[in-house]
C-alpha atoms as a PDB file:
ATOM      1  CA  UNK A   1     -46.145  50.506  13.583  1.00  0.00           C
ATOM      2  CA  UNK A   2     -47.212  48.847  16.785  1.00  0.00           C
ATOM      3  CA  UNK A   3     -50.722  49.026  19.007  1.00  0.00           C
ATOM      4  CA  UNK A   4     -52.516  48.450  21.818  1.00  0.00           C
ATOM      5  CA  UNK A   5     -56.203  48.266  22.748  1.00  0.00           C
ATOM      6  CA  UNK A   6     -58.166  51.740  21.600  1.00  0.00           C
ATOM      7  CA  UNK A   7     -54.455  52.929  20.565  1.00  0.00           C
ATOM      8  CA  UNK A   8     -51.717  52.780  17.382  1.00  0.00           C
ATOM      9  CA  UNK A   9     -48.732  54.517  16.709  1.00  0.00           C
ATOM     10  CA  UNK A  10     -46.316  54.307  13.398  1.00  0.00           C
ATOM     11  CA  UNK A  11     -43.138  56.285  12.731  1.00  0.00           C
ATOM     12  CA  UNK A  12     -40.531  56.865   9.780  1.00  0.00           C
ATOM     13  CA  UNK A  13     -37.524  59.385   9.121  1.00  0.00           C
ATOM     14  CA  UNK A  14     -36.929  61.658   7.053  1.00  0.00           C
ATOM     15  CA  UNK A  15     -33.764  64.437   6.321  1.00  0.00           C
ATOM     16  CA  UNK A  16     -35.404  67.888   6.528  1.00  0.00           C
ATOM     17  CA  UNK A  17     -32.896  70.302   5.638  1.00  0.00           C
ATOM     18  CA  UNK A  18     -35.446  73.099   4.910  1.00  0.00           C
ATOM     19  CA  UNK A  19     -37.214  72.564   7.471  1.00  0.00           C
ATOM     20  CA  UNK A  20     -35.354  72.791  10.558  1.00  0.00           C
ATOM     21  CA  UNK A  21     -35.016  76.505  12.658  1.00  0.00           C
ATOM     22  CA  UNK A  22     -31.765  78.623  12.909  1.00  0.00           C
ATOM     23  CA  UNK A  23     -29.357  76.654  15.491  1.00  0.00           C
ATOM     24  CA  UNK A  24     -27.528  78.317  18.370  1.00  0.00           C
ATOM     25  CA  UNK A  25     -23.793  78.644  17.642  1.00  0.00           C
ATOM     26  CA  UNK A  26     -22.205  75.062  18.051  1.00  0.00           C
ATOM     27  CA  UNK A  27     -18.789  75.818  16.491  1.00  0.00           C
ATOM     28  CA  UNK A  28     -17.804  73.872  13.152  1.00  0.00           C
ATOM     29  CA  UNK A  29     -17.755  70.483  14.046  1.00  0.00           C
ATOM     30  CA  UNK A  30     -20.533  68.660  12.674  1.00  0.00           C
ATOM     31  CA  UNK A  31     -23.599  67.997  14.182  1.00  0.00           C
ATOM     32  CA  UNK A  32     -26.734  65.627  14.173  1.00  0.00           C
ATOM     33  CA  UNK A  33     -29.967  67.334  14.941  1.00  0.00           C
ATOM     34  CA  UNK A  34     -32.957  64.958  15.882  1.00  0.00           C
ATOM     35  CA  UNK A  35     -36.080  66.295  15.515  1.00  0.00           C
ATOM     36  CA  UNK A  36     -39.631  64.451  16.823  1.00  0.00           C
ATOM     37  CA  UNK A  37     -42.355  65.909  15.300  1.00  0.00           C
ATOM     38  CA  UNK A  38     -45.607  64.330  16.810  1.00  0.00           C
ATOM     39  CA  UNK A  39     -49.025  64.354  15.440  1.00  0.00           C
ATOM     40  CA  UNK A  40     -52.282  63.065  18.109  1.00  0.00           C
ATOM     41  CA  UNK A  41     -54.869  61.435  15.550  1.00  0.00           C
ATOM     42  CA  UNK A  42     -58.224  60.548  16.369  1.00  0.00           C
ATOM     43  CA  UNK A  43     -59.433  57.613  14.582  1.00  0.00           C
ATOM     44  CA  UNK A  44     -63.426  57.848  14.472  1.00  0.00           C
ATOM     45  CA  UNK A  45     -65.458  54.874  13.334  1.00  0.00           C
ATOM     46  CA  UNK A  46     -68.415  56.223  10.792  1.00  0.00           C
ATOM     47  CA  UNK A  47     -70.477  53.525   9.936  1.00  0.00           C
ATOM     48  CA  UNK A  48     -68.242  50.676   8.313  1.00  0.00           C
ATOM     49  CA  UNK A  49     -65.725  53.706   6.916  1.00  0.00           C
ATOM     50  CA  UNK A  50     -63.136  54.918   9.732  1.00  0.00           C
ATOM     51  CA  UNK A  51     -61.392  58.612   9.592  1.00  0.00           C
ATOM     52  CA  UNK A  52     -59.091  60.307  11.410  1.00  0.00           C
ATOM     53  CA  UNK A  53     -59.439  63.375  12.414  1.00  0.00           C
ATOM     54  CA  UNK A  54     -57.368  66.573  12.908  1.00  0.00           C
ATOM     55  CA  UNK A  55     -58.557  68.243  16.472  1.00  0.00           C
ATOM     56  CA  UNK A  56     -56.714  71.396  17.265  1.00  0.00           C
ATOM     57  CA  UNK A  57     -52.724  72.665  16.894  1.00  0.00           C
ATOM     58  CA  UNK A  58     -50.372  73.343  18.854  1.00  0.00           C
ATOM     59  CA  UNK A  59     -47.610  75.953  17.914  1.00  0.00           C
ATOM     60  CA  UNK A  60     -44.928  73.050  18.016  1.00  0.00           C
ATOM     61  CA  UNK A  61     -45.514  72.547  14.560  1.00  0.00           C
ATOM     62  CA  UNK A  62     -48.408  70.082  13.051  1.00  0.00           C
ATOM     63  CA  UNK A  63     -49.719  68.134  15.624  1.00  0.00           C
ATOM     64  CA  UNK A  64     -53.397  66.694  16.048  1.00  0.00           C
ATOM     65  CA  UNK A  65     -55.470  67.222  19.169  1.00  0.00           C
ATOM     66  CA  UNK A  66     -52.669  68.998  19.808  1.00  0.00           C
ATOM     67  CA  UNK A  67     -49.057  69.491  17.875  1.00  0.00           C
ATOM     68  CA  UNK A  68     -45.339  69.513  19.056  1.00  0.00           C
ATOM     69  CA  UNK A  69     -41.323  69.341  17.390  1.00  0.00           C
ATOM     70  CA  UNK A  70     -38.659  68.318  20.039  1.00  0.00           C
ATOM     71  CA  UNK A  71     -34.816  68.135  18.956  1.00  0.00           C
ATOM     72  CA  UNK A  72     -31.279  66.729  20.161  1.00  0.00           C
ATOM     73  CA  UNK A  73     -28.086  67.661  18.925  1.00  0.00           C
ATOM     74  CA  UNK A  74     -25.160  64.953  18.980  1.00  0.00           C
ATOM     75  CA  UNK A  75     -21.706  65.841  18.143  1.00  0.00           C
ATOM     76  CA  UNK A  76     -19.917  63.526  15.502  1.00  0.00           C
ATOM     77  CA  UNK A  77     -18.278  62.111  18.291  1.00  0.00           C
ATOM     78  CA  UNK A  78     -21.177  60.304  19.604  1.00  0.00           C
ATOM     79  CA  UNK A  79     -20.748  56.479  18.299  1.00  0.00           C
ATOM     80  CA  UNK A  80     -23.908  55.265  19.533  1.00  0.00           C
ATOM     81  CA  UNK A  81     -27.352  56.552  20.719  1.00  0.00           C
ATOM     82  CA  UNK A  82     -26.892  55.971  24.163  1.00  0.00           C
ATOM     83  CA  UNK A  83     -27.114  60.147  24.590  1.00  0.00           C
ATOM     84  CA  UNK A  84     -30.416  60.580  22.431  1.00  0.00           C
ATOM     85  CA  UNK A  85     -31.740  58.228  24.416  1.00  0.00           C
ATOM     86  CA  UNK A  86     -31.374  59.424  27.428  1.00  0.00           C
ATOM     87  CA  UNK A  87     -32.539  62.885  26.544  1.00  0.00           C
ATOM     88  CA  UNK A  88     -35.459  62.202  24.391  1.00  0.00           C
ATOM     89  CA  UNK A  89     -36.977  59.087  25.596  1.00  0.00           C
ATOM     90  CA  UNK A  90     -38.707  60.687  28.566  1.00  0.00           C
ATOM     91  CA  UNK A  91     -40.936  61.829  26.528  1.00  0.00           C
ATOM     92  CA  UNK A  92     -41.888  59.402  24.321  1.00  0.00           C
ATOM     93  CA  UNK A  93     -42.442  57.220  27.405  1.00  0.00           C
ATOM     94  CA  UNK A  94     -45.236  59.993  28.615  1.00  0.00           C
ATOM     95  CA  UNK A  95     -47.556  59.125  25.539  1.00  0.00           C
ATOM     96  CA  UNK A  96     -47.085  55.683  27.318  1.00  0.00           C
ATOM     97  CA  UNK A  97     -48.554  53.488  24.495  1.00  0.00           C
ATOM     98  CA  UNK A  98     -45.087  52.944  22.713  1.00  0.00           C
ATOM     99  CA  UNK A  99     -42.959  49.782  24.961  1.00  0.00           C
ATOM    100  CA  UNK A 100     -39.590  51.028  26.564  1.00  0.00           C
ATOM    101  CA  UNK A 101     -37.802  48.547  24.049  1.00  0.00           C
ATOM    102  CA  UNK A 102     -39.284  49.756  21.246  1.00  0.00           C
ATOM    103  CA  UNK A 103     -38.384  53.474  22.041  1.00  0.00           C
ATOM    104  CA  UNK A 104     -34.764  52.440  22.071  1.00  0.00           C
ATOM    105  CA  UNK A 105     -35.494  50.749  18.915  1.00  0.00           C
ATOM    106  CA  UNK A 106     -37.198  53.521  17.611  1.00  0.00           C
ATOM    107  CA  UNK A 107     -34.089  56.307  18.361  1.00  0.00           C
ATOM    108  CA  UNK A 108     -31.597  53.757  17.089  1.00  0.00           C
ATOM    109  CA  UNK A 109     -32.986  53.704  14.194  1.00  0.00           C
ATOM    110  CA  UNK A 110     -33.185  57.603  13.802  1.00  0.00           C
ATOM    111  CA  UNK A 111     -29.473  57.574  14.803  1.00  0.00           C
ATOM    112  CA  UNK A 112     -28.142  55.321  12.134  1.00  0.00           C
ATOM    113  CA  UNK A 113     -30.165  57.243   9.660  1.00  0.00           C
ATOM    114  CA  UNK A 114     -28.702  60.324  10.516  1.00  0.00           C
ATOM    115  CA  UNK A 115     -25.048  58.764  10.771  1.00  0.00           C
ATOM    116  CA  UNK A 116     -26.374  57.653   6.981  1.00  0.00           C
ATOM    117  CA  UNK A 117     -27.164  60.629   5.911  1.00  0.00           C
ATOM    118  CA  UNK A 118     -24.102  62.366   7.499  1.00  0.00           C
ATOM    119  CA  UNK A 119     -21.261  59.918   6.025  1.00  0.00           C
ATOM    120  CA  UNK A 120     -23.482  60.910   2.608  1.00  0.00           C
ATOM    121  CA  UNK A 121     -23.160  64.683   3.161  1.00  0.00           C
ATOM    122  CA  UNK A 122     -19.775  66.228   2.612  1.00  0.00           C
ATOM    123  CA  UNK A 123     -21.214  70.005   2.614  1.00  0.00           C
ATOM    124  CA  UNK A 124     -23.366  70.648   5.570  1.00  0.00           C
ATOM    125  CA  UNK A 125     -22.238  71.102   8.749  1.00  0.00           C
ATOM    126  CA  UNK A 126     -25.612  70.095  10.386  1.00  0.00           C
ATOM    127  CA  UNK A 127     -27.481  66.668   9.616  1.00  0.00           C
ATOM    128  CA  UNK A 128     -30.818  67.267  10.085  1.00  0.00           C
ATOM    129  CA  UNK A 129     -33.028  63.894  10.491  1.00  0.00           C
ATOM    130  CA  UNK A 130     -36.706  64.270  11.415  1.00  0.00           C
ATOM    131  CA  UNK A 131     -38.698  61.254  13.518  1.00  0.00           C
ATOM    132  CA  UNK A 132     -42.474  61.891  11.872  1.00  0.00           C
ATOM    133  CA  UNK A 133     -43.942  60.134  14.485  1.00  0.00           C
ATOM    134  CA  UNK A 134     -48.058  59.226  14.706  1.00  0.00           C
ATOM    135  CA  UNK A 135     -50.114  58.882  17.939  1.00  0.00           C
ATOM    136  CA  UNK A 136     -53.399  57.601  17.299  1.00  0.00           C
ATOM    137  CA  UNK A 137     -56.502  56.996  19.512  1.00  0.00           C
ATOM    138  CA  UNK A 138     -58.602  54.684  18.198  1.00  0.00           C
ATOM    139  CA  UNK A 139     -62.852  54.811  18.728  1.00  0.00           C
ATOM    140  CA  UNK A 140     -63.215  51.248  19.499  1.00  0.00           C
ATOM    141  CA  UNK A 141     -66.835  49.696  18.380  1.00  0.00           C
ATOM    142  CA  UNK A 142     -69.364  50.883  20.435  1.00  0.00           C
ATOM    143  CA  UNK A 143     -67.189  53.846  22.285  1.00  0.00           C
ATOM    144  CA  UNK A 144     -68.881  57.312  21.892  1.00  0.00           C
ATOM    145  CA  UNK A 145     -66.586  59.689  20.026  1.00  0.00           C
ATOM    146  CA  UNK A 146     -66.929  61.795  23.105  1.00  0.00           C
ATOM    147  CA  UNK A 147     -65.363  59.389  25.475  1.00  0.00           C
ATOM    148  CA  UNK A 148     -62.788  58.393  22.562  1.00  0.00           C
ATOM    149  CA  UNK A 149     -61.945  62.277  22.500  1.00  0.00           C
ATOM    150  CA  UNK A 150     -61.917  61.491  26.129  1.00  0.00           C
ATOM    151  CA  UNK A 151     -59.118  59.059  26.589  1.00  0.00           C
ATOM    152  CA  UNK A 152     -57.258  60.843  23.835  1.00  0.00           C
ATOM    153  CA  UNK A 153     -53.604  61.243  24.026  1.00  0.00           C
ATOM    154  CA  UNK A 154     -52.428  64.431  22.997  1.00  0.00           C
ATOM    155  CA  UNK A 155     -50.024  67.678  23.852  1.00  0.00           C
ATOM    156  CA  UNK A 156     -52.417  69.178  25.732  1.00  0.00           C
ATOM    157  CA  UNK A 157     -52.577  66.280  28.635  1.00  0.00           C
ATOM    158  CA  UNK A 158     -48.647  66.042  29.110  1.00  0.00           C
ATOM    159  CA  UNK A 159     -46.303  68.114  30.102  1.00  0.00           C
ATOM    160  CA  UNK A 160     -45.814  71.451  28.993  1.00  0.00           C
ATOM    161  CA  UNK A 161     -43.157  70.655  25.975  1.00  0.00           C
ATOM    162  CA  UNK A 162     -41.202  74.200  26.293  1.00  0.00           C
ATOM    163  CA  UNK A 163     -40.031  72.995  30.237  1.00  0.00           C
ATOM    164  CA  UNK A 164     -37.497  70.146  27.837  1.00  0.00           C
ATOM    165  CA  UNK A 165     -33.915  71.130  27.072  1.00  0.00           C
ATOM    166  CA  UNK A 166     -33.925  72.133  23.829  1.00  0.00           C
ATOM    167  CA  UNK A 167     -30.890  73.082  21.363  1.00  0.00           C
ATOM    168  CA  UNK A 168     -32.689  74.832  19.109  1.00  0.00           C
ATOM    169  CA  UNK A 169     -33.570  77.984  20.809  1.00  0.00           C
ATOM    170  CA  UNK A 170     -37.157  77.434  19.801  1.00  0.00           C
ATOM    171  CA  UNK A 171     -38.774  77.054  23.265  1.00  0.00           C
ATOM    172  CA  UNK A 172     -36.629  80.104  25.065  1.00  0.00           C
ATOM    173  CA  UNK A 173     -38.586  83.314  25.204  1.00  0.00           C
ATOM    174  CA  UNK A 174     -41.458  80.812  26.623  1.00  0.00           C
ATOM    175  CA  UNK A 175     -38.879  78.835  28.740  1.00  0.00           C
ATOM    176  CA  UNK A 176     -37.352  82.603  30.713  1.00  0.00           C
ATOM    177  CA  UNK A 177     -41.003  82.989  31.582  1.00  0.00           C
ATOM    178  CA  UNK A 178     -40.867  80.305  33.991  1.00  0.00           C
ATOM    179  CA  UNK A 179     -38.130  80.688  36.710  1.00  0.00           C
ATOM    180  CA  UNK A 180     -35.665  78.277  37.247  1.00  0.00           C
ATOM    181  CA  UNK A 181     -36.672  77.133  40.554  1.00  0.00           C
ATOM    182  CA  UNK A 182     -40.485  76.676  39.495  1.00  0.00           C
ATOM    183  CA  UNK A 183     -38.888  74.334  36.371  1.00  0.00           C
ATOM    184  CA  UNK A 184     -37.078  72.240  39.170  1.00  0.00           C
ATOM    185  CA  UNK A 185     -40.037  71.691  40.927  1.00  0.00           C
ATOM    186  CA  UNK A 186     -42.251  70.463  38.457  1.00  0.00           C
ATOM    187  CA  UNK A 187     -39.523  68.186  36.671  1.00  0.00           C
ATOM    188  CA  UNK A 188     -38.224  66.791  40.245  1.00  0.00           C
ATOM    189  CA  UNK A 189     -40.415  67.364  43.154  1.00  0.00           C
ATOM    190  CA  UNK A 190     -43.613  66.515  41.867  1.00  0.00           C
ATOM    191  CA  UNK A 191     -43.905  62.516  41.492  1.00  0.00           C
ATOM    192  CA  UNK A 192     -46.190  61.322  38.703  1.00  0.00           C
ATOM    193  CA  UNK A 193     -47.795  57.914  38.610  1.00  0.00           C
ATOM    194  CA  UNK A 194     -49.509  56.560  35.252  1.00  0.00           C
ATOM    195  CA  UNK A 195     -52.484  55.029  35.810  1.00  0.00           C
ATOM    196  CA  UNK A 196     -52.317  51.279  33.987  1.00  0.00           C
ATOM    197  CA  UNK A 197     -55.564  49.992  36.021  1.00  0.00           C
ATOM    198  CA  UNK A 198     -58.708  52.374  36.500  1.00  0.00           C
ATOM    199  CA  UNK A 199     -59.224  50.860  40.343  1.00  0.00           C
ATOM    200  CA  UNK A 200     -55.644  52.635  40.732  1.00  0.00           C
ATOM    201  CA  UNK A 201     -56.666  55.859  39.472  1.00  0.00           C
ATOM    202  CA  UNK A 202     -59.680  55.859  41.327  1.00  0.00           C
ATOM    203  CA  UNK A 203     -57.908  55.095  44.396  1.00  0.00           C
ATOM    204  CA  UNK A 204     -55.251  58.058  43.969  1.00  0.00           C
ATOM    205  CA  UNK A 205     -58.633  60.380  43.282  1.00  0.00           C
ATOM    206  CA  UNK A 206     -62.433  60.475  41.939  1.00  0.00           C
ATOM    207  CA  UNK A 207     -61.886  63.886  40.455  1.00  0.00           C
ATOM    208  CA  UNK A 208     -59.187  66.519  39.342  1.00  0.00           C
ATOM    209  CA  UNK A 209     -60.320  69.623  41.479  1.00  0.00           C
ATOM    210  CA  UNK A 210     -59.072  71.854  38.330  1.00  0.00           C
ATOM    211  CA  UNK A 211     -60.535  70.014  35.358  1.00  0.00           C
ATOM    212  CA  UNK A 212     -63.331  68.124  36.736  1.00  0.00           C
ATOM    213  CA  UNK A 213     -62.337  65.187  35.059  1.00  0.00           C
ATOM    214  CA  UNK A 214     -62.030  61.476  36.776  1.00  0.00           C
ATOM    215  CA  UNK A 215     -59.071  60.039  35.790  1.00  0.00           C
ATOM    216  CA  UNK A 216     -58.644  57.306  33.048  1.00  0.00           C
ATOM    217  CA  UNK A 217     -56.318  54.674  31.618  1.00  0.00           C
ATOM    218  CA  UNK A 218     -53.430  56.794  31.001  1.00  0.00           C
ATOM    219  CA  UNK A 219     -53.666  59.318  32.860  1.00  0.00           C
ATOM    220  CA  UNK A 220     -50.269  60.932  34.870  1.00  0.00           C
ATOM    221  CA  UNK A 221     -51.721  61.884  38.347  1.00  0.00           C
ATOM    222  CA  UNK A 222     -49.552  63.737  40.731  1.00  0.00           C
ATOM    223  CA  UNK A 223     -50.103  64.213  44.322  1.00  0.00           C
ATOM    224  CA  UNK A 224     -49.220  67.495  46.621  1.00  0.00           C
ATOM    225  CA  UNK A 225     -46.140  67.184  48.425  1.00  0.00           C
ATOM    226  CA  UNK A 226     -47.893  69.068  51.660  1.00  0.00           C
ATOM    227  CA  UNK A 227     -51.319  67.834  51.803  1.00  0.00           C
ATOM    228  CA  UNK A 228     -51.462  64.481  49.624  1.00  0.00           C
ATOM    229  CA  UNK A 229     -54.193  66.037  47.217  1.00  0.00           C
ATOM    230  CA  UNK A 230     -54.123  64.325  43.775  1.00  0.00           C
ATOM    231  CA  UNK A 231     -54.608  66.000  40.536  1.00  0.00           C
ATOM    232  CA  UNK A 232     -53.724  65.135  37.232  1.00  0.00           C
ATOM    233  CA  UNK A 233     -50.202  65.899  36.532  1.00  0.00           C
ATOM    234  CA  UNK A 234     -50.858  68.474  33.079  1.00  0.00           C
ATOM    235  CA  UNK A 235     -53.551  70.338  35.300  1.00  0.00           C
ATOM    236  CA  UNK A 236     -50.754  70.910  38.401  1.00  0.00           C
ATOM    237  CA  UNK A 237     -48.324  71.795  35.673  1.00  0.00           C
ATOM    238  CA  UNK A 238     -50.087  74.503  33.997  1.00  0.00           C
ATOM    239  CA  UNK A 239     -52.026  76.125  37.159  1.00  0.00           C
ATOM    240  CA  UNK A 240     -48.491  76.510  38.663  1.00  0.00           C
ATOM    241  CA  UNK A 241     -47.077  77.976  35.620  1.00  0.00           C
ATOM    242  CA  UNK A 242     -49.738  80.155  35.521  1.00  0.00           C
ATOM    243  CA  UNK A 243     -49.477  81.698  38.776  1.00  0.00           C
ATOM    244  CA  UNK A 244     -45.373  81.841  38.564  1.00  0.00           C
ATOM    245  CA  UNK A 245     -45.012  80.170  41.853  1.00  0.00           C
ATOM    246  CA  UNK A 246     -43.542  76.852  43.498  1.00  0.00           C
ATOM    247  CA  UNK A 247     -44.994  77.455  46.467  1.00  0.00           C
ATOM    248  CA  UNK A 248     -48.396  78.826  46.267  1.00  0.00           C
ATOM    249  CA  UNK A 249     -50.705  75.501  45.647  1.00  0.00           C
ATOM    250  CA  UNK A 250     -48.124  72.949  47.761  1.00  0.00           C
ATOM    251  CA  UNK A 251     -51.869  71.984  49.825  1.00  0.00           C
ATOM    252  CA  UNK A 252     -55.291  72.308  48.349  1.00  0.00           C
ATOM    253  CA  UNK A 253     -56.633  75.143  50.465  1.00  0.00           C
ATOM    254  CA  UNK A 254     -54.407  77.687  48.346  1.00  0.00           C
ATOM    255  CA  UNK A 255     -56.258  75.886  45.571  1.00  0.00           C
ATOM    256  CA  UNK A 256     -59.331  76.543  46.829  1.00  0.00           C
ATOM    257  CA  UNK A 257     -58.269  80.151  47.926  1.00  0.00           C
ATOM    258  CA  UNK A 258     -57.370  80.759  44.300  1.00  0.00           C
ATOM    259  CA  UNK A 259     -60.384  79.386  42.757  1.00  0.00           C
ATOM    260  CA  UNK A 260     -63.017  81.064  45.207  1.00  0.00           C
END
């Protein structure tokens, strides 16, 4: 479990081997499949009592304020988790309230659970170990719920979670809807800064022109390659996605074509 101000998070593992979807072929050598499954909490303060509070799903399995599963295979090969790492850690680092070290701590610990569990398994060919992992906005004393819901990290403000790799096949009839160039323009052209100071987010913009929101602590703001507009980085993400184009929106006067 670790923390910072208006923000916890707390994790443990678990072997799932009911719970896991039907694998692409991967021969017969035996495999580790990581799975994160992430639920957003909000933590509201009621009187002296606190609760937290389930706000909304996501069909990524059973997330709050939003919900999402992301998995890894490694090959029994792998001897350390240098490779889950590197594929997985990305996104952990976008809910940005867990410290780079303790990521790495975090996925080597998943990794020598499922090495555990695998040198305890004779019979299966696939070792499935689950990450339950808990983001959790806190209401701090005298913070509205409304601008607690506010600053509230959840699926919904990152990243659309079907544009990862995934091994499953669980994200591609959603993932063939985007075309391949529009993916490598969102994961490499467009630059995203988190904003750690709210001068610096005020300074990159006042205002998202698609939500109407100002940004926050948090927040991932990106800014147009063509014109130097700044919106936040989910917004650009899923107005893009939406109309199927890298092009179309590179300056904001196609963005205010297509709103007007």
């Amino acid at each position: 479990m670790g923390s910072r101000a208006g923000y916890e998070y707390r994790y443990g593992f678990a072997a799932a081997y009911g719970g896991v979807l039907p694998l692409k072929t991967f021969g017969w050598r035996k495999k580790l499949f990581f799975e994160i499954r992430t639920n957003f909490i909000l933590r509201k303060r009621i009187s002296k009592e606190e609760e937290e509070v389930i706000i909304g799903s996501e069909r990524f399995e059973e997330v709050i304020i939003g919900s999402e599963r992301f998995d890894m295979i490694l090959g029994d090969d792998f001897e350390d988790p240098t490779y889950l790492i590197l594929w997985i850690k990305p996104r952990l680092k976008s809910y940005w309230i867990i410290p780079s070290d303790e990521i790495d701590l975090l996925l080597s610990g998943a990794f020598d659970f499922a090495k555990q569990c695998s040198s305890n398994d004779n019979d299966n060919l696939v070792i499935p170990a689950v990450v339950n992992l808990e983001i959790c906005t806190v209401q701090i004393e005298g913070e509205s719920i409304d601008d607690a819901f506010d600053r509230a990290i959840s699926g919904e403000c990152l990243e659309p979670i079907f544009l990862m790799l995934n091994f499953s096949g669980r994200n591609d009839e959603i993932n063939k809807l985007v075309p391949s160039e529009l993916q490598r323009f969102l994961n490499t052209r467009l630059d995203k800064v988190r904003v750690e100071d709210l001068d610096e987010g005020l300074s990159l913009m006042n205002e998202c022109s698609i939500c109407l929101r100002s940004p926050i602590v948090g927040s991932r703001i990106s800014v147009l390659p063509n014109c130097g507009h700044a919106f936040h980085s989910h917004c650009i993400h899923e107005l893009k996605i939406k109309i199927n184009s890298p092009y179309l929106f590179e300056n904001f006067q196609v963005f205010i074509n297509l709103q007007g």
